[in-house]
N, C-alpha and C. Protein backbone atom coordinates (compact mmCIF):
# COMPACT_ATOMS: atom_id res chain seq x y z
N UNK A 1 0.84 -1.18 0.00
CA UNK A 1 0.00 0.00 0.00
C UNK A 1 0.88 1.24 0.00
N UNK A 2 0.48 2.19 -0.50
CA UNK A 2 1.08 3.72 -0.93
C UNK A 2 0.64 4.21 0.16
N UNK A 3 1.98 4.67 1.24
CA UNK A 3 1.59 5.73 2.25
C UNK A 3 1.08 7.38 2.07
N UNK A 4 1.19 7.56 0.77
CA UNK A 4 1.84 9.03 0.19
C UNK A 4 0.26 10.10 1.11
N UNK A 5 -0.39 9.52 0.38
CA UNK A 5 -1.87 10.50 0.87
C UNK A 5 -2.29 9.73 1.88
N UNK A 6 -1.80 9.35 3.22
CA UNK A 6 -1.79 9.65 4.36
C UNK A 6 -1.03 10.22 4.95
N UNK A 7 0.30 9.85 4.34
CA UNK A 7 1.52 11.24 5.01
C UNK A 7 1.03 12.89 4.49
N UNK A 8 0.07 12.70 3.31
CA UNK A 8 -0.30 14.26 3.33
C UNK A 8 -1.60 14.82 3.83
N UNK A 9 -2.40 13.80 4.02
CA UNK A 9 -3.63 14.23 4.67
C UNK A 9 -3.10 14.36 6.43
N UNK A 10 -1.67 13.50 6.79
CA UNK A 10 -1.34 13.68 8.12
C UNK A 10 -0.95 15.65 8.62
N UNK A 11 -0.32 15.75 7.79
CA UNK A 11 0.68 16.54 7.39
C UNK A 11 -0.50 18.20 7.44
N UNK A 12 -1.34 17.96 6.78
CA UNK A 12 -2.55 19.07 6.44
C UNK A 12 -3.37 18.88 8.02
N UNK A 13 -3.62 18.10 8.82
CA UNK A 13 -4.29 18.20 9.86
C UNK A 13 -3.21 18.41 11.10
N UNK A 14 -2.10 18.67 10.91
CA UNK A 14 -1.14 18.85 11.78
C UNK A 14 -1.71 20.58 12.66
N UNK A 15 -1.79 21.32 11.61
CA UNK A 15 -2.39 22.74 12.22
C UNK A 15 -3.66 22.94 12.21
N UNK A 16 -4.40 21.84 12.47
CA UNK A 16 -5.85 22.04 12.84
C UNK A 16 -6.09 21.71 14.05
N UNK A 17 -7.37 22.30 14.51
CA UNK A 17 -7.36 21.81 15.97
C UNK A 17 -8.74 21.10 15.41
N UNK A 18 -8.48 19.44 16.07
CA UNK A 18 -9.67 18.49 15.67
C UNK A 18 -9.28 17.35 17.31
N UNK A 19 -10.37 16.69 17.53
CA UNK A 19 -10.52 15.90 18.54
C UNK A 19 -9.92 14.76 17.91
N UNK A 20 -9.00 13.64 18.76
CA UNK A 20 -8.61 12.58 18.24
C UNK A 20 -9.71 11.69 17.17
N UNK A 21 -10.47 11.57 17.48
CA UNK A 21 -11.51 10.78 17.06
C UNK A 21 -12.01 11.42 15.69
N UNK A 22 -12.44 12.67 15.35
CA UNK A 22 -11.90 13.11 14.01
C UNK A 22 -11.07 13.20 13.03
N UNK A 23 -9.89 13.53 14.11
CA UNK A 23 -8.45 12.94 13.72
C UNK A 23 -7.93 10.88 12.74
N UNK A 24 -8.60 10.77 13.54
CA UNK A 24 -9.06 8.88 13.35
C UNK A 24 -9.72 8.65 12.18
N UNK A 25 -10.78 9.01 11.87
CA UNK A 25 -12.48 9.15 10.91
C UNK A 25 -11.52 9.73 10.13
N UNK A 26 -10.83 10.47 10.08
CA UNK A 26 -10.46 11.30 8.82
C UNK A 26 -9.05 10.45 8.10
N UNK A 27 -8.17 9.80 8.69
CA UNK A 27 -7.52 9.07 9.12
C UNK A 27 -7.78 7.61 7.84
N UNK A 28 -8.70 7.43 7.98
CA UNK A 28 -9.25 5.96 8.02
C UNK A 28 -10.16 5.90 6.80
N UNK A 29 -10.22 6.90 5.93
CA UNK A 29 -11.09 7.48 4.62
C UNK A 29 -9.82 7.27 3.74
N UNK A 30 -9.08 7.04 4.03
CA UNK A 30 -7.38 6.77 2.93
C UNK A 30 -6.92 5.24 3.54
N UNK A 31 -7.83 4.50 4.28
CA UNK A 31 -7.31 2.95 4.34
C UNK A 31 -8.24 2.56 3.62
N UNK A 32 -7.70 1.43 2.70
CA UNK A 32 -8.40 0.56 2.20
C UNK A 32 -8.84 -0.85 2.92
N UNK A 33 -8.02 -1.23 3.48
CA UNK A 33 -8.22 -1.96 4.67
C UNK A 33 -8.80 -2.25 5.63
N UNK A 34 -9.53 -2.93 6.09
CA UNK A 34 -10.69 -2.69 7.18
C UNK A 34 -9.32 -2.74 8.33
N UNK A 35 -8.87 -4.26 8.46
CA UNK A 35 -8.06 -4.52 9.78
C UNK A 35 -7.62 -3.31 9.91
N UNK A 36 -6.70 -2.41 9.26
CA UNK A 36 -6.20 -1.11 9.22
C UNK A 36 -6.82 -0.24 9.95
N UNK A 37 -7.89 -0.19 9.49
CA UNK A 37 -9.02 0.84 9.76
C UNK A 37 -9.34 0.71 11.37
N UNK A 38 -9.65 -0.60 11.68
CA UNK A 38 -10.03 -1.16 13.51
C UNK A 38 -8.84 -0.93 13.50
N UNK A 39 -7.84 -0.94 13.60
CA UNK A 39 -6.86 -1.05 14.69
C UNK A 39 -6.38 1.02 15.02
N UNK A 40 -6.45 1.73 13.62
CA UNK A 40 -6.42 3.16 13.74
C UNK A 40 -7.69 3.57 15.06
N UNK A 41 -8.61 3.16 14.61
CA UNK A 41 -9.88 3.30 15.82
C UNK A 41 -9.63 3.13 17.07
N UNK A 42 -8.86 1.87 17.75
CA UNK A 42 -8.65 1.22 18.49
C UNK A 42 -7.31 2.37 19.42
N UNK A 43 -6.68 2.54 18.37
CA UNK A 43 -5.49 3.32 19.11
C UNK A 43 -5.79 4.45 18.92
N UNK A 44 -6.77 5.72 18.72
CA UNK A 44 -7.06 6.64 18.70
C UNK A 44 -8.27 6.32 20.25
N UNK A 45 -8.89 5.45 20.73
CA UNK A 45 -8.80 6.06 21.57
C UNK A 45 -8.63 6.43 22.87
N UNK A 46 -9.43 7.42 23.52
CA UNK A 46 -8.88 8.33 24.54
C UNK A 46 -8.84 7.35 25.77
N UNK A 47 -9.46 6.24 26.17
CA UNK A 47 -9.85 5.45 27.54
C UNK A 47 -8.56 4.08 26.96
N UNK A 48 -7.05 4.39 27.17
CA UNK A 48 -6.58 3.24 27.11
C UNK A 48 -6.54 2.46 28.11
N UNK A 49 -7.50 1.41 27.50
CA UNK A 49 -7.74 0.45 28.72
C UNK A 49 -7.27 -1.15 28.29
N UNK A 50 -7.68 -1.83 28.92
CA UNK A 50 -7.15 -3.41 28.61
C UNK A 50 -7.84 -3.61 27.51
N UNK A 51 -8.81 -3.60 26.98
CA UNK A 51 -9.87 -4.25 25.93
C UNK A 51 -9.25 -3.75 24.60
N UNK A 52 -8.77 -2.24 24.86
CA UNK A 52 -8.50 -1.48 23.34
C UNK A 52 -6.58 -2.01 22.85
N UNK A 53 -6.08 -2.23 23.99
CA UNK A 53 -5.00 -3.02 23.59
C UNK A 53 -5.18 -4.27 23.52
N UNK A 54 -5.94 -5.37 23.91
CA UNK A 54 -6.22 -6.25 23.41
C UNK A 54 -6.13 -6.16 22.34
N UNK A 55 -7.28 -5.31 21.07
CA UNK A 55 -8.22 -5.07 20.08
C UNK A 55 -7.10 -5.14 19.41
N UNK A 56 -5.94 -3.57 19.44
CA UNK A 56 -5.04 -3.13 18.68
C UNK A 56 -3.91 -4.47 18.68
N UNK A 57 -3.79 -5.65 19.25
CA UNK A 57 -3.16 -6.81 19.54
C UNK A 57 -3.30 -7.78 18.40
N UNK A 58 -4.60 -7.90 18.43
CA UNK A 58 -5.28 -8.86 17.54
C UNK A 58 -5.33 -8.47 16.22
N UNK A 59 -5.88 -7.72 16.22
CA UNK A 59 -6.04 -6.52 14.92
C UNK A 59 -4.14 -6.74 14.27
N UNK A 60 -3.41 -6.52 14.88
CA UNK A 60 -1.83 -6.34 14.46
C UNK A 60 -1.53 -7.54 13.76
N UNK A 61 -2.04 -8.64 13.92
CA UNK A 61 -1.52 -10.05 13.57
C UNK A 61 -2.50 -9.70 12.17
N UNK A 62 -3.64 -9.18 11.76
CA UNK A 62 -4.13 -9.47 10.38
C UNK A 62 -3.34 -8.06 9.27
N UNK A 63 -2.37 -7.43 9.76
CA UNK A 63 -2.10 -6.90 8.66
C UNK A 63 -0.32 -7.20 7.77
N UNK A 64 -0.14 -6.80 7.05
CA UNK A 64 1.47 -6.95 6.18
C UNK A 64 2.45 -6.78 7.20
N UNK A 65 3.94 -7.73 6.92
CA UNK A 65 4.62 -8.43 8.01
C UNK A 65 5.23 -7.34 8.20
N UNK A 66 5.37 -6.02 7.31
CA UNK A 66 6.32 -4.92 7.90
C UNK A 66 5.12 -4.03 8.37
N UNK A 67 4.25 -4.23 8.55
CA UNK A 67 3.81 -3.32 9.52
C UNK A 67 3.67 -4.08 10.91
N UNK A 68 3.56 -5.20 10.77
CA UNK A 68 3.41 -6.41 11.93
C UNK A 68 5.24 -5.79 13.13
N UNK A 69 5.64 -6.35 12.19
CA UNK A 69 7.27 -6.25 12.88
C UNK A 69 7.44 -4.99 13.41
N UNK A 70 7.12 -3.81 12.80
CA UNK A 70 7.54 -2.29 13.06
C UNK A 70 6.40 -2.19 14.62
N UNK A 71 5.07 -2.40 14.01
CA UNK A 71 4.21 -1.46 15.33
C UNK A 71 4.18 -2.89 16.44
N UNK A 72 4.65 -4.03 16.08
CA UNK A 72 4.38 -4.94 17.69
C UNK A 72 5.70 -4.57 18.27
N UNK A 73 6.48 -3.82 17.71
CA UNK A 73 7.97 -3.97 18.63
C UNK A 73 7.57 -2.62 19.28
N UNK A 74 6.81 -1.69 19.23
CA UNK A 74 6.42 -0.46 19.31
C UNK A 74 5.51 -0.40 20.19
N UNK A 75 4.22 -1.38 20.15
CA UNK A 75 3.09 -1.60 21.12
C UNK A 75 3.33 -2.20 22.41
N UNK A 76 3.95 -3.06 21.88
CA UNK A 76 4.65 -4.18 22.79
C UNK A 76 5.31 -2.99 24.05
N UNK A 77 5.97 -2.42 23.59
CA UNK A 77 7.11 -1.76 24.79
C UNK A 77 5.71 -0.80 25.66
N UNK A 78 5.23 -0.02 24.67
CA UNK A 78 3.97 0.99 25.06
C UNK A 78 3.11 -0.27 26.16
N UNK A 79 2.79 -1.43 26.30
CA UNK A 79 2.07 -2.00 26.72
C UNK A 79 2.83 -2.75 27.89
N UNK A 80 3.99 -3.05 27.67
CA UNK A 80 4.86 -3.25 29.21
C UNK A 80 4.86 -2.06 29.98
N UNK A 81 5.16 -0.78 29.51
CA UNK A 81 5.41 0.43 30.22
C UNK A 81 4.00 0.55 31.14
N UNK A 82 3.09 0.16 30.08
CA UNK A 82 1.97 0.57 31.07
C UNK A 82 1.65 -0.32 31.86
N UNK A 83 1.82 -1.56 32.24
CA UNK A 83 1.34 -2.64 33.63
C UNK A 83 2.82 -2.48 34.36
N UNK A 84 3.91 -1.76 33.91
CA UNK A 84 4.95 -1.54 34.83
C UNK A 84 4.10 -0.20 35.89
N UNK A 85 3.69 1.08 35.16
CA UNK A 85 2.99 1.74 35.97
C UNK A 85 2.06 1.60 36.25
N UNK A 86 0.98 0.63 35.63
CA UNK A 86 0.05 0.31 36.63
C UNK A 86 0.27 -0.60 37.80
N UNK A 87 1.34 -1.66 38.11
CA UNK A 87 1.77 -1.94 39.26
C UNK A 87 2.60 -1.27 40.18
N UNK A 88 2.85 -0.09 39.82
CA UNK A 88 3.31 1.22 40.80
C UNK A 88 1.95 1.88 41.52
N UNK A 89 1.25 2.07 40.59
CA UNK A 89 0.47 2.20 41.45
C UNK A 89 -0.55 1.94 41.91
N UNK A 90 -0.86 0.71 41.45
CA UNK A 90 -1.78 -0.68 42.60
C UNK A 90 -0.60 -0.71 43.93
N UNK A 91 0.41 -0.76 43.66
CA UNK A 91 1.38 -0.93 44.95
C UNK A 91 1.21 0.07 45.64
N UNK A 92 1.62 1.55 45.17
CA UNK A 92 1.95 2.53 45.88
C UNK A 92 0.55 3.28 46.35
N UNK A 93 -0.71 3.14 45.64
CA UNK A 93 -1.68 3.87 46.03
C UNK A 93 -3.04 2.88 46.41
N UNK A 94 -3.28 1.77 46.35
CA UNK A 94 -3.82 0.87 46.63
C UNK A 94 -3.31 -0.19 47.58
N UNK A 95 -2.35 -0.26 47.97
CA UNK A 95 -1.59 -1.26 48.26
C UNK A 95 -2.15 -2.91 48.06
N UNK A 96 -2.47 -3.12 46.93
CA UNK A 96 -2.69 -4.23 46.59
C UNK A 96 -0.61 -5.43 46.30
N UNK A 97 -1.33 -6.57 46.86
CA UNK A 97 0.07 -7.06 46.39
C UNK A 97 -0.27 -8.34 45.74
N UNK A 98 0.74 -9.17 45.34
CA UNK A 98 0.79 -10.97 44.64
C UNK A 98 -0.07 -10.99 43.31
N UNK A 99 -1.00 -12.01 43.75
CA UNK A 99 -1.77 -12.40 42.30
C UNK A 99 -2.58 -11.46 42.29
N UNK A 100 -3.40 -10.41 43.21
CA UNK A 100 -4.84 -9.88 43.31
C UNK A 100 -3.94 -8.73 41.90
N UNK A 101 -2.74 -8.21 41.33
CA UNK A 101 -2.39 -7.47 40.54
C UNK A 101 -2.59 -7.52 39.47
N UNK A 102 -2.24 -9.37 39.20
CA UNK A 102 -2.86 -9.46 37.64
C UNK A 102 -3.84 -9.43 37.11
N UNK A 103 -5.19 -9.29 37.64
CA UNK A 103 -6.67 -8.57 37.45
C UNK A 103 -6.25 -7.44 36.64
N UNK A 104 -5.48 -6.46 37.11
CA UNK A 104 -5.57 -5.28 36.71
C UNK A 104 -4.88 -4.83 34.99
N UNK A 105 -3.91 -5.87 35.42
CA UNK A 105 -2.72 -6.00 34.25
C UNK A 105 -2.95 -6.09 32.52
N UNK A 106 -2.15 -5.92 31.18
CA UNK A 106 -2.70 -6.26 30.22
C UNK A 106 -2.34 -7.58 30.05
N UNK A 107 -3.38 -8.48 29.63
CA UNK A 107 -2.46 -10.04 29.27
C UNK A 107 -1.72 -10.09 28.44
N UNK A 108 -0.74 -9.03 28.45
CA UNK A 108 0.18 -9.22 26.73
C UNK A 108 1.64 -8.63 27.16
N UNK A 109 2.58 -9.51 26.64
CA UNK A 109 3.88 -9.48 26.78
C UNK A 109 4.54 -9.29 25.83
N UNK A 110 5.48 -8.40 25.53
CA UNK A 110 6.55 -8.11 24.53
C UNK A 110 7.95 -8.32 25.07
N UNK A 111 8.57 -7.39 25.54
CA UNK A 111 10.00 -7.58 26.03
C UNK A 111 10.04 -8.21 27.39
N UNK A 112 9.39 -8.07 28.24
CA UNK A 112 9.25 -8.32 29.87
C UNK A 112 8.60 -9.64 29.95
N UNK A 113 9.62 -10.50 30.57
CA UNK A 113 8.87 -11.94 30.87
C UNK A 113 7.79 -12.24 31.64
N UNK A 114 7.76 -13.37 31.57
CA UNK A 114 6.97 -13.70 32.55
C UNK A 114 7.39 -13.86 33.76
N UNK A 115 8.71 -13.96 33.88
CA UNK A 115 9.16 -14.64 35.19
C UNK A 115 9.42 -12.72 36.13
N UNK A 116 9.68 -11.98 35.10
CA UNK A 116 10.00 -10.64 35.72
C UNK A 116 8.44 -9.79 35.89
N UNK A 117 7.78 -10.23 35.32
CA UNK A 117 5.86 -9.83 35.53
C UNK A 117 6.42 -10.46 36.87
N UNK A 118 6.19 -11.52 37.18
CA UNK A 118 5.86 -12.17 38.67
C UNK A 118 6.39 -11.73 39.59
N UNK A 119 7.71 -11.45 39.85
CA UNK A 119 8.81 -11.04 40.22
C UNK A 119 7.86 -9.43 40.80
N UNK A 120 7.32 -8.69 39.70
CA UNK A 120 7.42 -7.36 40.20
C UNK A 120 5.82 -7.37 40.40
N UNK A 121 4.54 -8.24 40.40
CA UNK A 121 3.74 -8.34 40.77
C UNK A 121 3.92 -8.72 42.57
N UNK A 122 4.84 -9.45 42.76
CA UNK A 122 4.98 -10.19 44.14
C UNK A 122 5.93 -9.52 45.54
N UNK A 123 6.04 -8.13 44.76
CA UNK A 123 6.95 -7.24 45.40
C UNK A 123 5.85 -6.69 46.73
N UNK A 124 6.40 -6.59 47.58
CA UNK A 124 5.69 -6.33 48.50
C UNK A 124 5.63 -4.61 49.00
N UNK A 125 6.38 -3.95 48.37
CA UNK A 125 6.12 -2.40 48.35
C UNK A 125 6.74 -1.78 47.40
N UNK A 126 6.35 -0.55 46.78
CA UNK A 126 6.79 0.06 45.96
C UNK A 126 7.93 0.37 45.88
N UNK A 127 8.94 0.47 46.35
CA UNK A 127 10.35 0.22 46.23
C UNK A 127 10.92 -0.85 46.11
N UNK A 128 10.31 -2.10 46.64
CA UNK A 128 10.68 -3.39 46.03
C UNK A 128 10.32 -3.17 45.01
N UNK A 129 9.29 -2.76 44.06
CA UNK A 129 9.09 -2.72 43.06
C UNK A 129 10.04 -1.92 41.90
N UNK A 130 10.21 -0.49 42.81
CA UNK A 130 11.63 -0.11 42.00
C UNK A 130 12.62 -0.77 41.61
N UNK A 131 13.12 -1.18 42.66
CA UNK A 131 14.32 -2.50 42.68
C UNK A 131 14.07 -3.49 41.25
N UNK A 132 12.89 -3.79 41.69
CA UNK A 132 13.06 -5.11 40.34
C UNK A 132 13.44 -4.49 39.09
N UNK A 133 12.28 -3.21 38.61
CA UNK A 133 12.18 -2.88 37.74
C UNK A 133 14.14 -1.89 36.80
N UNK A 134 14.47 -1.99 38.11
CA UNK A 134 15.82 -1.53 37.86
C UNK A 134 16.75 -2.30 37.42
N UNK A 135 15.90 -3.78 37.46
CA UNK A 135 16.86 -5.14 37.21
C UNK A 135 15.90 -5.57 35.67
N UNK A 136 15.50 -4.83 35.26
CA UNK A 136 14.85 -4.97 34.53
C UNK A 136 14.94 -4.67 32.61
N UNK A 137 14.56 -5.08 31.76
CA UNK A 137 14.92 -4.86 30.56
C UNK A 137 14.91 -3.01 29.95
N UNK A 138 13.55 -2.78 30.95
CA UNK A 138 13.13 -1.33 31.12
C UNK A 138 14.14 -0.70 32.11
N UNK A 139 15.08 -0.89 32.21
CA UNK A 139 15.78 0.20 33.69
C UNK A 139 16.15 1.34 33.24
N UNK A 140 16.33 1.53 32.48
CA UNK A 140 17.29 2.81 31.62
C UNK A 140 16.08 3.56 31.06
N UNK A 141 15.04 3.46 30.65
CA UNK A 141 13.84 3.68 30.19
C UNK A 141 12.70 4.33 31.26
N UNK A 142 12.83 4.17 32.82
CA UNK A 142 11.97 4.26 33.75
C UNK A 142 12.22 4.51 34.75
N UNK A 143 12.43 5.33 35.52
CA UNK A 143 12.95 5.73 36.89
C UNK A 143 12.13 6.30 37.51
N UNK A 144 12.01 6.29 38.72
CA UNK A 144 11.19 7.39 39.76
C UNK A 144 11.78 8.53 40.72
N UNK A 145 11.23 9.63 40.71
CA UNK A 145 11.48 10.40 41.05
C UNK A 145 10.45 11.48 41.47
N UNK A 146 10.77 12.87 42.37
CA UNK A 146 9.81 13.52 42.44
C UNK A 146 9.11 14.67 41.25
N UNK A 147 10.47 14.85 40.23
CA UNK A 147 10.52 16.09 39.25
C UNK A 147 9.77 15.33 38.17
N UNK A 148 9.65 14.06 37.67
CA UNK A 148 8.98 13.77 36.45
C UNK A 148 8.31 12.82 37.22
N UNK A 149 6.68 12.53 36.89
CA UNK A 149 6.06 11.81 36.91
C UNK A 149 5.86 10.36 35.85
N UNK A 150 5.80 9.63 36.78
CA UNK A 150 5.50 7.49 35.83
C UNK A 150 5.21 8.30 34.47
N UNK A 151 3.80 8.87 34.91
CA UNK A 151 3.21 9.15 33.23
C UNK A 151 3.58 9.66 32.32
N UNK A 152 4.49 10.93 33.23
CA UNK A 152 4.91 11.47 31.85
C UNK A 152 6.50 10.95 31.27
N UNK A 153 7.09 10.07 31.78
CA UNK A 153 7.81 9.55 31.62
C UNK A 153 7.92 8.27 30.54
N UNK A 154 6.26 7.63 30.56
CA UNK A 154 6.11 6.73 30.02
C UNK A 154 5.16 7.47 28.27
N UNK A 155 4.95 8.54 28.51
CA UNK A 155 3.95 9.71 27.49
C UNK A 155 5.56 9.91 26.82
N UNK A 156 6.71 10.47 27.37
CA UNK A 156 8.11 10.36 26.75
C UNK A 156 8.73 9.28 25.71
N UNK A 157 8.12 8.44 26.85
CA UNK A 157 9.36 7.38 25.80
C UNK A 157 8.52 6.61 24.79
N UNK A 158 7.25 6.74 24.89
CA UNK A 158 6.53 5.79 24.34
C UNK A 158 6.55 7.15 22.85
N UNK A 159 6.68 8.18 22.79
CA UNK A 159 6.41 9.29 21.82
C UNK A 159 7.77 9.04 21.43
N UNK A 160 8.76 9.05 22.08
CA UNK A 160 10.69 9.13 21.37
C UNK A 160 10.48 7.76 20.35
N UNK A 161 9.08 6.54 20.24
CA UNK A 161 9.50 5.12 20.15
C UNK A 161 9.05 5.49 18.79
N UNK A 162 8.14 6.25 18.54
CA UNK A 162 6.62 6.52 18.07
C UNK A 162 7.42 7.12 16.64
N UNK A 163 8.29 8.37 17.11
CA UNK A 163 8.94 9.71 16.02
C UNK A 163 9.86 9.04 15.72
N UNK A 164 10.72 7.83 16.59
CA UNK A 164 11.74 7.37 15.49
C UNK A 164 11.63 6.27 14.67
N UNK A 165 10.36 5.51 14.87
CA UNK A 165 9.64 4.39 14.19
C UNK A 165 9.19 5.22 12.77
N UNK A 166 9.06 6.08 12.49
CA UNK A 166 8.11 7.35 11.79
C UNK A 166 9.11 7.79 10.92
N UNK A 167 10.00 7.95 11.50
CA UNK A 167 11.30 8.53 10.43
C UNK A 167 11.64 7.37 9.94
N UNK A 168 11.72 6.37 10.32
CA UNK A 168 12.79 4.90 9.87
C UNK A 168 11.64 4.50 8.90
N UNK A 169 10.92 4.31 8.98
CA UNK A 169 9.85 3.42 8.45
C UNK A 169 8.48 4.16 8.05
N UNK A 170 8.93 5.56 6.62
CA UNK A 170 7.96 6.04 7.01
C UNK A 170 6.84 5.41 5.81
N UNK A 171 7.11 4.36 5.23
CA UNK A 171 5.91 4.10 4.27
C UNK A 171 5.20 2.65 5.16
N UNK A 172 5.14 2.42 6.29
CA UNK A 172 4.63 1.80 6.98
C UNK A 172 2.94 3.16 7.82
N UNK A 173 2.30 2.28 8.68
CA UNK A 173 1.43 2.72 9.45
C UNK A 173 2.15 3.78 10.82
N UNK A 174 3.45 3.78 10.77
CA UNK A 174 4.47 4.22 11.96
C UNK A 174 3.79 5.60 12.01
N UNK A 175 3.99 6.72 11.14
CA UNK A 175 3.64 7.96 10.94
C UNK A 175 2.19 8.40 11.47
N UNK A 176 1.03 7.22 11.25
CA UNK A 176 0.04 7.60 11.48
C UNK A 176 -0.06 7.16 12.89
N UNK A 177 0.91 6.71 13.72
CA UNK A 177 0.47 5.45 15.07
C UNK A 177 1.09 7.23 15.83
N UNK A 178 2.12 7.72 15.23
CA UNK A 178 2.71 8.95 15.99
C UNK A 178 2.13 9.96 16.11
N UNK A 179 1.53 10.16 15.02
CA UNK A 179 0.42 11.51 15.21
C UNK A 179 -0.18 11.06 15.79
N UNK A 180 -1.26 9.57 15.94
CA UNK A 180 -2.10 9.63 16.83
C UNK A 180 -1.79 9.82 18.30
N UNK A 181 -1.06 9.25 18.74
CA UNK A 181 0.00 9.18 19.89
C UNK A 181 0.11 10.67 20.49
N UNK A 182 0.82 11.53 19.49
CA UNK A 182 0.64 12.81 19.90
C UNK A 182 -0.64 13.68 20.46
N UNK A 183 -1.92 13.40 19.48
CA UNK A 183 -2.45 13.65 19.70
C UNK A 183 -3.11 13.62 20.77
N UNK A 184 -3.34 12.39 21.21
CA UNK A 184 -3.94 11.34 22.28
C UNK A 184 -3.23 11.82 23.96
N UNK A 185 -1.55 12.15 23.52
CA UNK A 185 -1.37 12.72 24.61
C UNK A 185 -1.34 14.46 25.21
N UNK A 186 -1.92 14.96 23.89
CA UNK A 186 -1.54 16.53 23.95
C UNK A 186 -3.20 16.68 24.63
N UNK A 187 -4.28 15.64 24.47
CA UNK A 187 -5.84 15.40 24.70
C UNK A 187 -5.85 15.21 26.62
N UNK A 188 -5.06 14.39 27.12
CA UNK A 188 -4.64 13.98 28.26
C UNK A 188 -4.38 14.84 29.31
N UNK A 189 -3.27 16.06 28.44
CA UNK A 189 -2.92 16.40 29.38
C UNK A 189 -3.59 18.18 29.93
């Protein structure tokens, strides 16, 4: 598929002010593709919750192997980052600990095992939890502190993954996963 007139319909809505979800609809009038189409939907929007990464999961396996390879190495990290901070703060603000965590969690693994999920599910306070996560594939990627917040830390790196996936690979879906991304977090905050 020819990225060309989505990199320019991207490109023309850059200085508009439109709600993600317009952003998306408008988006999705230049896929020919349905799977394409659900999975743009899916990651546009605003309530990322377990179900819509599921969706965008499933959805990833029915399209072309270079878009497969580019956005699961991409989702994947975006989707560890986030059950890394959502077990910060089931720990730190709930104090939930052990198995009652993986309720909360996404069932989907990219870089982070299983054995290091368990490991930092079974931590018994949020600094054990630091600890692991410092032993972790993510350590260099995630730190805590008082000056930057989990989120926006994880709104950082998941956007640095997003703009250089976008430049490398720009006749893939990368370009459109970044604007949305942007968007989604400029909506957030």
């Amino acid at each position: 598929m020819n990225y060309s007139a989505i990199l320019a319909k991207i490109g023309a809505m850059k200085g508009k002010k439109m709600s993600i979800d317009q952003a998306a609809s408008s988006i999705c009038l230049y896929l020919s593709d349905v799977c394409q189409r659900k999975f743009i939907l899916a990651a546009a929007s605003i309530d990322t919750d377990i179900n819509s990464y599921i969706t965008m999961w499933k959805t990833l396996s029915q399209m072309d192997t270079t878009n497969i390879r580019i956005i699961r190495r991409i989702l994947g990290s975006e989707i560890d980052m986030t059950n890394i901070i959502w077990m910060y703060r089931l720990k730190r603000y709930r104090r939930i600990k052990g198995d009652a965590t993986y309720g909360y969690l996404i069932p989907i693994r990219s870089r982070l095992s299983v054995v290091a999920t368990q490991k930092m599910a079974e931590c018994e306070t949020p600094r054990h939890l630091v600890d692991e996560i410092e032993n972790s594939v993510y350590a260099k990627k995630i730190y805590f502190n008082k000056k930057i917040t989990p989120e926006q830390q994880l709104t950082a790196y998941i956007a640095k993954c997003y703009k250089a996936a976008a430049k490398q690979y720009p006749n893939t879906m990368a370009p459109v996963l970044a604007y949305l991304y942007q968007r989604k977090s400029e909506q957030n905050w």
